[in-house]
N, C-alpha and C. Protein backbone atom coordinates (compact mmCIF):
# COMPACT_ATOMS: atom_id res chain seq x y z
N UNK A 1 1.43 -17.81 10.70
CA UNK A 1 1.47 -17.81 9.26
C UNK A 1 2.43 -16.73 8.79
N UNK A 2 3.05 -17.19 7.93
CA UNK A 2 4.52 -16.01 7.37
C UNK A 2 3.24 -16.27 5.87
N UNK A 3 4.13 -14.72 5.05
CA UNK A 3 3.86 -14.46 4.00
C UNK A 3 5.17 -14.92 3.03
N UNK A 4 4.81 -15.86 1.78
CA UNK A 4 6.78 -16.24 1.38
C UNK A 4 6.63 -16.19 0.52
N UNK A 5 5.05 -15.76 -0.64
CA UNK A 5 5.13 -14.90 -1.96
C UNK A 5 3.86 -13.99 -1.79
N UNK A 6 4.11 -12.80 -2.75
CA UNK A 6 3.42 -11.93 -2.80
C UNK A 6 3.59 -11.39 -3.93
N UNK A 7 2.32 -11.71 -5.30
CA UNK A 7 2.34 -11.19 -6.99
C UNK A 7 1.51 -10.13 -7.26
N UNK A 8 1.65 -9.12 -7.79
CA UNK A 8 0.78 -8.38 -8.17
C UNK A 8 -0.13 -9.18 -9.31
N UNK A 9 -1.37 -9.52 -9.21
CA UNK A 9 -2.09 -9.79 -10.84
C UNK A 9 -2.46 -8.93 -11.41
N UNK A 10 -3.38 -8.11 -11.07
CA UNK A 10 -4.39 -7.30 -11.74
C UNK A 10 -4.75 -5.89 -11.27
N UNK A 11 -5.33 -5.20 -11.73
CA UNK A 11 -5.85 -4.17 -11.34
C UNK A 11 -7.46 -3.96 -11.97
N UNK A 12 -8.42 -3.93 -11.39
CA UNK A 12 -9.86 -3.99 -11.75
C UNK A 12 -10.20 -2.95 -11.64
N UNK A 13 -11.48 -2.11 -12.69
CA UNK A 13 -12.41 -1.09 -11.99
C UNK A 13 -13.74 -1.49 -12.36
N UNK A 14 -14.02 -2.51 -12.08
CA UNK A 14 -15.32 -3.17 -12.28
C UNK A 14 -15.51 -4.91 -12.52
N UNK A 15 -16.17 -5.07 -13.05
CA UNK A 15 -16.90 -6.83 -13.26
C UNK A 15 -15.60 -7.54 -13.55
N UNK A 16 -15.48 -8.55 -13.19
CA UNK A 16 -13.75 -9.70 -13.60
C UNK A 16 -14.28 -11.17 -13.53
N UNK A 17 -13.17 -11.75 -13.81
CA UNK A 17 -13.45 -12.93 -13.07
C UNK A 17 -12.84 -12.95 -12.18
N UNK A 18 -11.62 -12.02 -11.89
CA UNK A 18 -11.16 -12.21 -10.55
C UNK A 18 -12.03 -12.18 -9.10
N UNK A 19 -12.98 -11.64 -9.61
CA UNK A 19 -13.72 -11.34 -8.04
C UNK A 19 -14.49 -12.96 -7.67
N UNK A 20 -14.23 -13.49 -8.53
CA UNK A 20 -15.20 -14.74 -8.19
C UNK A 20 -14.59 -15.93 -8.35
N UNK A 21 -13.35 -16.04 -8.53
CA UNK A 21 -12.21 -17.51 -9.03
C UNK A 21 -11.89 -18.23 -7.89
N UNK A 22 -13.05 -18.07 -7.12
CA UNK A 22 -12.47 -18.89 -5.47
C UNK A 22 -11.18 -18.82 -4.45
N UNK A 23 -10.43 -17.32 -4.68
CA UNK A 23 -9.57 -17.32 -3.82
C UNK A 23 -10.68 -16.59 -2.73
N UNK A 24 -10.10 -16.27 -0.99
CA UNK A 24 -10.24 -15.77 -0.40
C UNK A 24 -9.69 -13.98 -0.86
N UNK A 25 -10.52 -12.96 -0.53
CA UNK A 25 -10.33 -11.87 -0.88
C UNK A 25 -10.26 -10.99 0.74
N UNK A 26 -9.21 -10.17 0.96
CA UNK A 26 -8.80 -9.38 2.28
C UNK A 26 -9.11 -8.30 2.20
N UNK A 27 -9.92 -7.57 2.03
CA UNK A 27 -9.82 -5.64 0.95
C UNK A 27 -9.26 -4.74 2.22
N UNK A 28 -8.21 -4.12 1.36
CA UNK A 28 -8.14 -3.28 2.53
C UNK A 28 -8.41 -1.84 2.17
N UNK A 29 -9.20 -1.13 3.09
CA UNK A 29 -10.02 0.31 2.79
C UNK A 29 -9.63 1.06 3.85
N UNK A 30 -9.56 2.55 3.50
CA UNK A 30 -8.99 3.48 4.25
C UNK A 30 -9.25 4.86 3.49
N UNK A 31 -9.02 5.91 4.58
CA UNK A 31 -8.70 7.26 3.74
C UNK A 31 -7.81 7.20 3.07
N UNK A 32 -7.60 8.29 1.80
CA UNK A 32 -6.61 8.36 1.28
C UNK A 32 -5.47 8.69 2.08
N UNK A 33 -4.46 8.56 1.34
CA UNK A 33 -2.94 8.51 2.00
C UNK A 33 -3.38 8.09 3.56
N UNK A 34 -4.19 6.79 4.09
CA UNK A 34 -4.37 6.16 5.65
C UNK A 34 -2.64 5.13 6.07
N UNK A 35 -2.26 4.60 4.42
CA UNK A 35 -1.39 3.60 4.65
C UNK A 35 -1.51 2.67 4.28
N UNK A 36 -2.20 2.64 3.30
CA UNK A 36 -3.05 1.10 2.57
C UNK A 36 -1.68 0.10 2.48
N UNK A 37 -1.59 1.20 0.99
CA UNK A 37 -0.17 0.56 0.12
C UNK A 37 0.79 0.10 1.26
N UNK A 38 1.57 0.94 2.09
CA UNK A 38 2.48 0.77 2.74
C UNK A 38 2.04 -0.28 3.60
N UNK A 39 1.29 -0.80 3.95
CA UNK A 39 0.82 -1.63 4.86
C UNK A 39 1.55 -3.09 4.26
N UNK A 40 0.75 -2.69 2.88
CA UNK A 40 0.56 -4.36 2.00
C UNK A 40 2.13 -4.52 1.73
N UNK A 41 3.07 -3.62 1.56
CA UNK A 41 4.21 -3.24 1.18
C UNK A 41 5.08 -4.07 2.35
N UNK A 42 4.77 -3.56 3.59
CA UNK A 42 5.07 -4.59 4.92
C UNK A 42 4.82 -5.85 5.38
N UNK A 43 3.80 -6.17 5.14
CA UNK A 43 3.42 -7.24 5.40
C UNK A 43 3.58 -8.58 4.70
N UNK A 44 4.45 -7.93 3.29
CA UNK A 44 4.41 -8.77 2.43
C UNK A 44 6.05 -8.68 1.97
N UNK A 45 6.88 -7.82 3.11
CA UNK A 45 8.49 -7.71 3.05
C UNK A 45 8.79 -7.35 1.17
N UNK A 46 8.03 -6.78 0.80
CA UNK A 46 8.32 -6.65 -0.84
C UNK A 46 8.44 -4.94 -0.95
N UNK A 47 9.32 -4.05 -0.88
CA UNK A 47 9.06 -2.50 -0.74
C UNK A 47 8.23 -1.74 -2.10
N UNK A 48 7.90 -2.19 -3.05
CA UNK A 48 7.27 -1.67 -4.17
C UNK A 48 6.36 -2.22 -4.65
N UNK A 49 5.87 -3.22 -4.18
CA UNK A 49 5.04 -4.34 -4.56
C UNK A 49 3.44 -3.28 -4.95
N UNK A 50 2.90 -3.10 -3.80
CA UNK A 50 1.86 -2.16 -4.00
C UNK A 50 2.20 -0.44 -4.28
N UNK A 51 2.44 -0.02 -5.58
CA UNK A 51 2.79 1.85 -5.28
C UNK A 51 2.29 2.84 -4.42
N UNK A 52 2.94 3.53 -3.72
CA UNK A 52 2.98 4.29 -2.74
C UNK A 52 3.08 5.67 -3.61
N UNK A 53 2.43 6.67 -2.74
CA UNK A 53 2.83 8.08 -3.04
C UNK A 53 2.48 9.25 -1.73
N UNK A 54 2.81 10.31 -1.83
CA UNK A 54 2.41 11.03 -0.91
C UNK A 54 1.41 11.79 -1.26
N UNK A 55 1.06 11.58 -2.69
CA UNK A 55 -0.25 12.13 -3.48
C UNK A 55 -1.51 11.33 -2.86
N UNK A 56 -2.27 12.00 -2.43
CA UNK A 56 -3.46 11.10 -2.04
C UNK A 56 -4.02 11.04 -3.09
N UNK A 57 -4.90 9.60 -3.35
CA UNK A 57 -5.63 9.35 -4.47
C UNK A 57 -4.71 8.81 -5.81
N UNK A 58 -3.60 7.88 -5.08
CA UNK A 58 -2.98 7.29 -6.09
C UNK A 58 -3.63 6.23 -6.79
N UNK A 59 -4.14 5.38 -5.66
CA UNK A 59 -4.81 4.13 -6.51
C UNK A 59 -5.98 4.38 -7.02
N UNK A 60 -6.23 4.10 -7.95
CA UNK A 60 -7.52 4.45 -8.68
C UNK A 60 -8.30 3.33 -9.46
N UNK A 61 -7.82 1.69 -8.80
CA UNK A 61 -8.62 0.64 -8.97
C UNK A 61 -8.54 -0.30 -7.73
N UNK A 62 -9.19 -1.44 -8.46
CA UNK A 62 -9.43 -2.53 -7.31
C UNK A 62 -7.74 -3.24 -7.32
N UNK A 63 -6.56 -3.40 -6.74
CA UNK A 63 -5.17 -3.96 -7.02
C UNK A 63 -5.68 -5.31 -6.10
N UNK A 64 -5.17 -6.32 -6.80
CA UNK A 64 -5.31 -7.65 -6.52
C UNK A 64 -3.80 -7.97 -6.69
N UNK A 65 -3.63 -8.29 -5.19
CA UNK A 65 -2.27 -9.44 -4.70
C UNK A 65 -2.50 -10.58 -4.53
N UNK A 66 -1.38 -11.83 -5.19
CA UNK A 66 -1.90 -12.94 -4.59
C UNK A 66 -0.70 -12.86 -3.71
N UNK A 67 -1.22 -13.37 -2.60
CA UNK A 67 -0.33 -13.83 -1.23
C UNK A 67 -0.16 -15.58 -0.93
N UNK A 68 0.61 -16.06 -1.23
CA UNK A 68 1.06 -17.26 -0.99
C UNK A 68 -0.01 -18.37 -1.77
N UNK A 69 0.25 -17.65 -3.12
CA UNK A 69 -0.59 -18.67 -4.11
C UNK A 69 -2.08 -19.22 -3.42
N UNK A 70 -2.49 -18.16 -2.04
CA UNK A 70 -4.12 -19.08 -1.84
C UNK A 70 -4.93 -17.88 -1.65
N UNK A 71 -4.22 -16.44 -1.12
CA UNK A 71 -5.57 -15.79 -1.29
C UNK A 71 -5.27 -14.02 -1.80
N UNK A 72 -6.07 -13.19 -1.47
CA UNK A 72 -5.77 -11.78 -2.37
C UNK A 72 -5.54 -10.53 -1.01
N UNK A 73 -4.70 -10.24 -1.24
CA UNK A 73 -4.94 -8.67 -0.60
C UNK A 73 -5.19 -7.57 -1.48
N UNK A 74 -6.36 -6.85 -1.17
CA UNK A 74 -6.60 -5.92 -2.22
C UNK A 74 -7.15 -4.96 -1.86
N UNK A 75 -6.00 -4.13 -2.27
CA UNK A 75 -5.51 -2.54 -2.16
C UNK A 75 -6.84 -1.91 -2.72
N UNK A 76 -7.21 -1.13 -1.93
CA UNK A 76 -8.47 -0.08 -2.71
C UNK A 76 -8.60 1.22 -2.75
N UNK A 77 -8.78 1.57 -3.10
CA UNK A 77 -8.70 3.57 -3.58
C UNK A 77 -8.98 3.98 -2.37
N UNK A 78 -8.40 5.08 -1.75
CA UNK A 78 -9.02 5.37 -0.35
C UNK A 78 -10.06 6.51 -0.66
N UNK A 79 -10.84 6.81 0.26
CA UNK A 79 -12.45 7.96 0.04
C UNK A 79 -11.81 8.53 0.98
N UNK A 80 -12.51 9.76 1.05
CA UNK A 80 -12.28 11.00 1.77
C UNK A 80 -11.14 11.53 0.79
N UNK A 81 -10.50 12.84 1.17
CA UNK A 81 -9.67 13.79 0.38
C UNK A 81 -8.66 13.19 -0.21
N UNK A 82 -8.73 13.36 -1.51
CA UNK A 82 -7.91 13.26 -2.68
C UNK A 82 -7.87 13.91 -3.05
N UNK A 83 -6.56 14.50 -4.03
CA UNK A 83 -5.86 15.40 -5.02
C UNK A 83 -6.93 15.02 -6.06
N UNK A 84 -7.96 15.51 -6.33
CA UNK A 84 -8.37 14.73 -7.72
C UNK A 84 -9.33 15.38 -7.67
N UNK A 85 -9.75 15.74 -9.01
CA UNK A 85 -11.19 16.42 -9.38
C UNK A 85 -12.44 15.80 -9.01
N UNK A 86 -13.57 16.22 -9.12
CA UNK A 86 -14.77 15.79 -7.66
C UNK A 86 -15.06 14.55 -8.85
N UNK A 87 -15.02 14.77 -10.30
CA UNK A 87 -15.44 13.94 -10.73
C UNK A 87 -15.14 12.58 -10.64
N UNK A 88 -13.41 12.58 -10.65
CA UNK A 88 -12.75 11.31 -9.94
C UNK A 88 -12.93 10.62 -8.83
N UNK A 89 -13.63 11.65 -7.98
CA UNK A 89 -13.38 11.16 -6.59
C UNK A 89 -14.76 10.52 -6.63
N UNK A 90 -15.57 11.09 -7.21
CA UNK A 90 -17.00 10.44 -7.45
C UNK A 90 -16.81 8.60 -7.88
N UNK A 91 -15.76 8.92 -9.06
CA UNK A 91 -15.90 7.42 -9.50
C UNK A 91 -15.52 6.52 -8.91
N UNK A 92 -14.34 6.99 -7.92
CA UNK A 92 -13.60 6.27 -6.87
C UNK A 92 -14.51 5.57 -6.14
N UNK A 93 -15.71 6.64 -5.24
CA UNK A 93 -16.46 6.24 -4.57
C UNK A 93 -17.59 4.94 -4.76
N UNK A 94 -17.54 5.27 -6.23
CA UNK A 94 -18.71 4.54 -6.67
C UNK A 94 -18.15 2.95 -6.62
N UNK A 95 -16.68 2.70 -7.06
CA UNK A 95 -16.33 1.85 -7.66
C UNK A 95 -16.43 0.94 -6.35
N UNK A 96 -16.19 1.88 -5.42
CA UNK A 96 -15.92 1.13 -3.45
C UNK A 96 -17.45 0.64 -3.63
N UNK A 97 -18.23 1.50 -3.66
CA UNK A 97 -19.74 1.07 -3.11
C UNK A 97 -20.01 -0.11 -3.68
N UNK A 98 -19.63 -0.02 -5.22
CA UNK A 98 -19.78 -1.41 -6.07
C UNK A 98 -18.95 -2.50 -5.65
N UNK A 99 -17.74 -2.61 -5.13
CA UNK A 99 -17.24 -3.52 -4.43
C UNK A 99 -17.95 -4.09 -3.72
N UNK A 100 -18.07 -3.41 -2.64
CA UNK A 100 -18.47 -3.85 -1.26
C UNK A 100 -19.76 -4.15 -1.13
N UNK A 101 -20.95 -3.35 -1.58
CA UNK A 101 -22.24 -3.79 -1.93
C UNK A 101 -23.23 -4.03 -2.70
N UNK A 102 -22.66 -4.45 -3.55
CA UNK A 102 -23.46 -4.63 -5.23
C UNK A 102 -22.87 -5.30 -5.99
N UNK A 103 -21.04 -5.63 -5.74
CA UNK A 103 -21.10 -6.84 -6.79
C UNK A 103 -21.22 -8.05 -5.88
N UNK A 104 -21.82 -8.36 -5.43
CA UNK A 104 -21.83 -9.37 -4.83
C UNK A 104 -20.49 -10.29 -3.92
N UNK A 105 -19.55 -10.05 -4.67
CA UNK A 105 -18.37 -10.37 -4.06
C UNK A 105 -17.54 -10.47 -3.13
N UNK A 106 -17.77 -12.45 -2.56
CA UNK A 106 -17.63 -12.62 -1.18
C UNK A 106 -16.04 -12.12 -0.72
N UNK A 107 -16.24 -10.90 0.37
CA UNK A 107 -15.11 -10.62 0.81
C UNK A 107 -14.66 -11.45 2.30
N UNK A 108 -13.70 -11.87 2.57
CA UNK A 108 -13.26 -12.68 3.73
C UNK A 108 -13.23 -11.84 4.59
N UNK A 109 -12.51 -10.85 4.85
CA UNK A 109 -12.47 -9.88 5.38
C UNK A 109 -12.06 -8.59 5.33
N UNK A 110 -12.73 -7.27 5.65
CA UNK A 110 -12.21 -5.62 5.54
C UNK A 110 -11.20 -5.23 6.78
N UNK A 111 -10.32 -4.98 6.15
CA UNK A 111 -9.39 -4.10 7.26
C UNK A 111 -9.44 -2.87 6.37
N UNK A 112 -9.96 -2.39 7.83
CA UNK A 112 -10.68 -0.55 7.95
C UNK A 112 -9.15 -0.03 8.29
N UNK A 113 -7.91 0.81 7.41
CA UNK A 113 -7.40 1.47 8.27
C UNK A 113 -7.00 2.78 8.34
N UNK A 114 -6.60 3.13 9.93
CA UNK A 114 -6.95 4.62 10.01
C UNK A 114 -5.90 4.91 10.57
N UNK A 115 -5.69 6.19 10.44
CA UNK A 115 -4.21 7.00 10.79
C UNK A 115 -4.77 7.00 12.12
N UNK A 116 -3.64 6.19 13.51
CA UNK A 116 -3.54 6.19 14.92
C UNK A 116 -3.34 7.64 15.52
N UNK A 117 -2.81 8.24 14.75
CA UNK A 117 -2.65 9.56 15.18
C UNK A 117 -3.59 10.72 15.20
N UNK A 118 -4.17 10.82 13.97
CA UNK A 118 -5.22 11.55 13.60
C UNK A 118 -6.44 10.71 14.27
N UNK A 119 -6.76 9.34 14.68
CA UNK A 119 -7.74 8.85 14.84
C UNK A 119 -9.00 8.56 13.67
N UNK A 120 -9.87 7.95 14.18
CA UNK A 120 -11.08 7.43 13.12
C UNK A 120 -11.47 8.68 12.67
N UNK A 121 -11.99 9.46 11.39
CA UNK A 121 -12.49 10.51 10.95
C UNK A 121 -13.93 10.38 11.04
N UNK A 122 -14.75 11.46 10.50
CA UNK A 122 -16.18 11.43 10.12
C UNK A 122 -15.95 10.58 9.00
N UNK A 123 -15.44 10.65 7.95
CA UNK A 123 -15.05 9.53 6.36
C UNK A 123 -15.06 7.97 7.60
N UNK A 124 -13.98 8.36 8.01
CA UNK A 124 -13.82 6.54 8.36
C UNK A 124 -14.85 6.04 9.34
N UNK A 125 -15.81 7.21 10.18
CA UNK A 125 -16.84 6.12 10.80
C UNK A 125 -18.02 5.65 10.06
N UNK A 126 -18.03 6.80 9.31
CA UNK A 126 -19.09 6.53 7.88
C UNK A 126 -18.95 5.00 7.44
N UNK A 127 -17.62 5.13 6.67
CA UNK A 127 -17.54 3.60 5.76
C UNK A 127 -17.28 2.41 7.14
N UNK A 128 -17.22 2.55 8.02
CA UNK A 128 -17.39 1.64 9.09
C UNK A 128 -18.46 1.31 9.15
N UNK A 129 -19.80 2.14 9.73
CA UNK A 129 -20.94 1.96 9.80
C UNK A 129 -21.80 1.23 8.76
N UNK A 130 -21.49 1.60 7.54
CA UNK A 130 -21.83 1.17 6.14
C UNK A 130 -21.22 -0.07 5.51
N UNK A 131 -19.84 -0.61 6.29
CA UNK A 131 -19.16 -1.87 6.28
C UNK A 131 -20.40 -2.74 7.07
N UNK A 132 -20.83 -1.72 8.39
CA UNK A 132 -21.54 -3.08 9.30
C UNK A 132 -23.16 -3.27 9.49
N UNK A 133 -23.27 -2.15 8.12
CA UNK A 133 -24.75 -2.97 7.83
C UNK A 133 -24.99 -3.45 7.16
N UNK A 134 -23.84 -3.69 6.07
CA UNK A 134 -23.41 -5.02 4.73
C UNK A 134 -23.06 -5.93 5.80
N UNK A 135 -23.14 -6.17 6.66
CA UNK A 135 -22.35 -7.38 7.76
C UNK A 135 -21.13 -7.95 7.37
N UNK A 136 -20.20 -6.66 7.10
CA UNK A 136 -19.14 -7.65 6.46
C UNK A 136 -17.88 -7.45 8.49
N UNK A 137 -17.11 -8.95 7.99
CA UNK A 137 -16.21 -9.26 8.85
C UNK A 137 -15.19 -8.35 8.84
N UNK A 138 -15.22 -7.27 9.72
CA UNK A 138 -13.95 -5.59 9.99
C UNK A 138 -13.02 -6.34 10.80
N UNK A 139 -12.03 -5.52 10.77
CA UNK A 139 -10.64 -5.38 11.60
C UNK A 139 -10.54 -3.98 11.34
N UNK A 140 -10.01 -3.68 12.63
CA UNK A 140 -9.91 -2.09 12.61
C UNK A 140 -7.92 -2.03 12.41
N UNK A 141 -7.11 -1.20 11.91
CA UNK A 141 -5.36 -1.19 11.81
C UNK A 141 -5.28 0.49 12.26
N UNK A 142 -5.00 0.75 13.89
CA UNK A 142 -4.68 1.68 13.80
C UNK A 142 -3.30 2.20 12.89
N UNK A 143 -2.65 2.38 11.94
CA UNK A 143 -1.82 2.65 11.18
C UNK A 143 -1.14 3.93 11.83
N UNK A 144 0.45 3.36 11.32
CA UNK A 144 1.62 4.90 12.19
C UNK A 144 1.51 5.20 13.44
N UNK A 145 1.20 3.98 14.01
CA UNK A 145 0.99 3.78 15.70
C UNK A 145 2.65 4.42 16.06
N UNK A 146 3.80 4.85 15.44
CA UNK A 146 5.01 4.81 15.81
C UNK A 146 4.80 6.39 15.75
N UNK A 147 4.00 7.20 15.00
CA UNK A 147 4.12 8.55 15.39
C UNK A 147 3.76 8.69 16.37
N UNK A 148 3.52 8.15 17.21
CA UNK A 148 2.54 8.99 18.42
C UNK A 148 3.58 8.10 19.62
N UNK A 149 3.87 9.49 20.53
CA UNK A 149 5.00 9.27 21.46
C UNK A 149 4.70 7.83 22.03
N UNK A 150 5.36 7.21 22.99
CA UNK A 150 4.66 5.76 23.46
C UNK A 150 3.67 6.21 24.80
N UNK A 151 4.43 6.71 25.34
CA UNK A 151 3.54 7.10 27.02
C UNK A 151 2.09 7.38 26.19
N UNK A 152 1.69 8.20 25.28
CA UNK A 152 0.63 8.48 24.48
C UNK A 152 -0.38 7.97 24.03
N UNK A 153 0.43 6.24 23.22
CA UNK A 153 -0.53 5.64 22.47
C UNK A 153 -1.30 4.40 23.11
N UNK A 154 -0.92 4.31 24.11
CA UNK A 154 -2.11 4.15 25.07
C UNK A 154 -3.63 4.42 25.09
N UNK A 155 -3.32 5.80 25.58
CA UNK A 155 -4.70 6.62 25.63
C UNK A 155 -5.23 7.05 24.36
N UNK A 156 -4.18 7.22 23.44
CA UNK A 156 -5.05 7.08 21.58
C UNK A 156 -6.24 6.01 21.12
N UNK A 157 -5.36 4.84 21.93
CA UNK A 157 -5.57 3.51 21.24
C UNK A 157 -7.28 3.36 22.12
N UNK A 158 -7.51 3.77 23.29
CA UNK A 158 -8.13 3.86 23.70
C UNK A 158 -8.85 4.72 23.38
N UNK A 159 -9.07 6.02 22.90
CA UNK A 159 -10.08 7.16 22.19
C UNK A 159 -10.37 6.01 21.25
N UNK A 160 -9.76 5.48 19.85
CA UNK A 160 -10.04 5.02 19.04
C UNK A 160 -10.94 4.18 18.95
N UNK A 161 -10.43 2.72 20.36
CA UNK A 161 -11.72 1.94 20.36
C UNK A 161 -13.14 2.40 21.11
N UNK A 162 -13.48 3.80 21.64
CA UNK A 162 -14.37 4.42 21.94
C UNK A 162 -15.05 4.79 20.96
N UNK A 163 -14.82 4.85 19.87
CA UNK A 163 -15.08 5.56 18.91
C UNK A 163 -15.50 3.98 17.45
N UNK A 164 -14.90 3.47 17.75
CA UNK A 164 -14.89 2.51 16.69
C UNK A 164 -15.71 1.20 17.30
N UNK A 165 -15.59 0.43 18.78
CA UNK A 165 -16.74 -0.32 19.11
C UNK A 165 -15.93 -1.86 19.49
N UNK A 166 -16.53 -2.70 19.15
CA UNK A 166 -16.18 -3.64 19.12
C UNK A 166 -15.01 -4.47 18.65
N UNK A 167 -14.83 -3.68 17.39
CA UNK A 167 -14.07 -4.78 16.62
C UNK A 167 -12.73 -4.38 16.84
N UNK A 168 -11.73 -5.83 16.49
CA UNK A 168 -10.39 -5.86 16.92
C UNK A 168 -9.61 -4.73 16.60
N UNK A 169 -8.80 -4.22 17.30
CA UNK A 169 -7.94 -2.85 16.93
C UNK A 169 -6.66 -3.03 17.10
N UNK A 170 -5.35 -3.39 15.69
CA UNK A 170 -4.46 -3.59 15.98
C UNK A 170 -3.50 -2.37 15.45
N UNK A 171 -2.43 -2.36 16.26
CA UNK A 171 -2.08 -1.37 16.35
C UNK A 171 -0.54 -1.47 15.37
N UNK A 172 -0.32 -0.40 14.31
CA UNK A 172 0.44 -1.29 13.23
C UNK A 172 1.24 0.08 13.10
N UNK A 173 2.68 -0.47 12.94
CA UNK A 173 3.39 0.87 12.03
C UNK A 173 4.14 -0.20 11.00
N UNK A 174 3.76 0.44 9.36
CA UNK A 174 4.32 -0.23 8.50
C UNK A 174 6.16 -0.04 8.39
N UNK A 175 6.07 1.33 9.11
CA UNK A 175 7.92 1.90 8.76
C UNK A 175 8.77 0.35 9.92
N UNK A 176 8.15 0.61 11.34
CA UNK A 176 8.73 -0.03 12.34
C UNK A 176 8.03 -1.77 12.42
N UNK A 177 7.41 -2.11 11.26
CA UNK A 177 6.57 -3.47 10.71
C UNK A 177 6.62 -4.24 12.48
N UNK A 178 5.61 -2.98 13.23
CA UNK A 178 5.38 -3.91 14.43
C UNK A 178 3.26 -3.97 14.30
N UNK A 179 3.54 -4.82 14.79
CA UNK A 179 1.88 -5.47 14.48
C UNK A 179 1.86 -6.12 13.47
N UNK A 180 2.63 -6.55 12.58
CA UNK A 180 2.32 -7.53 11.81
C UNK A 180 1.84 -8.81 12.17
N UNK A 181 2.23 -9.85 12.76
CA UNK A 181 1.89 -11.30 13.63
C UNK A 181 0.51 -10.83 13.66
N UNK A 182 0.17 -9.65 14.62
CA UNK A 182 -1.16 -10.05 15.48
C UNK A 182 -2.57 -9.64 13.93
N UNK A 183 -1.95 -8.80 13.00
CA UNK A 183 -2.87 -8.41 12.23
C UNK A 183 -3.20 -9.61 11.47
N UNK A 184 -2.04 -10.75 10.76
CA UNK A 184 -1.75 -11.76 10.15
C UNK A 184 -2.81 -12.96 10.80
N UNK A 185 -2.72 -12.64 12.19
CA UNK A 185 -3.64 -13.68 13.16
C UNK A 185 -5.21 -13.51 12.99
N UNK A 186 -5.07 -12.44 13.41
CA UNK A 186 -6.89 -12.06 13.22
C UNK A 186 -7.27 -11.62 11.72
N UNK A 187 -6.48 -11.72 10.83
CA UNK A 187 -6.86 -11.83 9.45
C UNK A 187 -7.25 -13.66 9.02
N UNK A 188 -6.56 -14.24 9.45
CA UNK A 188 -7.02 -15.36 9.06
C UNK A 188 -7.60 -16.67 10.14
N UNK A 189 -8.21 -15.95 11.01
CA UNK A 189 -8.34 -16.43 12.27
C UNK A 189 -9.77 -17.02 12.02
């Protein structure tokens, strides 16, 4: 499957009809500055499509993409450290929790992703764990798999799935857009 449009619609911080208009919904969740944006930015060959910054705690809603007029990728505020007053970061949090377990809103699937380099955090095994007792369908994206020398990311990739379990772990750099195919696969697999 190629991606051959990609629209920004909306941006949500709460109740829509978007969450419920029968597309398939992809969320993708991460620490701040993990690589969200840049991900969606790659995968979707569009360089501005989703905004990027080196400010953590840029996005500060639910961003809804449609991807090939049938389903959504959607960009979500990342938790853990943000530039942002506790009060923000509070609402951030809340708005995730309300996503993911309280509005009801069937998600197709979460891609969890985490800086390959730095590895899974205490933040990211948290919202993992808390992804998998909502039983929702994870993909793990090690993200910036290209920083880490090659002889190296081997044995990263391997700490990581020690640490993370079961679920699929693909290994992605948005700069060098390698892992795209296999993430594209097990996203709609």
């Amino acid at each position: 499957m190629s991606i051959r449009t990609a629209t920004f619609v909306k941006g949500v911080r709460g109740p829509d009809a978007i969450l419920s208009d029968g597309h398939d919904q992809y969320a993708m969740i991460g620490r701040s500055n993990a690589g969200k944006s840049s991900l969606i930015n790659s995968l979707t060959n569009q360089k501005g499509l989703a905004k990027t910054s080196s400010f953590p705690g840029r996005t500060q809603e639910l961003n809804f993409f449609l991807i090939n007029k049938k389903f959504y990728l959607v960009d979500l505020p990342g938790y853990g450290y943000a530039k942002l007053g506790h009060e923000k970061r509070n609402k951030l949090q809340d708005l995730l929790n309300w996503y993911f377990f309280e509005s009801g809103t069937e998600i197709k699937k979460v891609i969890l992703i985490i800086d390959a380099e730095l590895g899974p955090t205490a933040s990211d095994i948290e919202m993992l764990h808390a992804l998998m007792l909502a039983d929702k369908d994870i993909i793990v994206v090690a993200n910036k798999i290209d920083k880490i020398k090659k002889p190296s990311q081997a044995k990263q990739l391997e700490k990581i799935k020690s640490l993370i379990g079961s679920h699929p772990i693909i290994p992605y750099s948005s700069e060098r857009r390698t892992g795209m195919n296999e993430l594209l696969k097990e996203m709609l697999a």
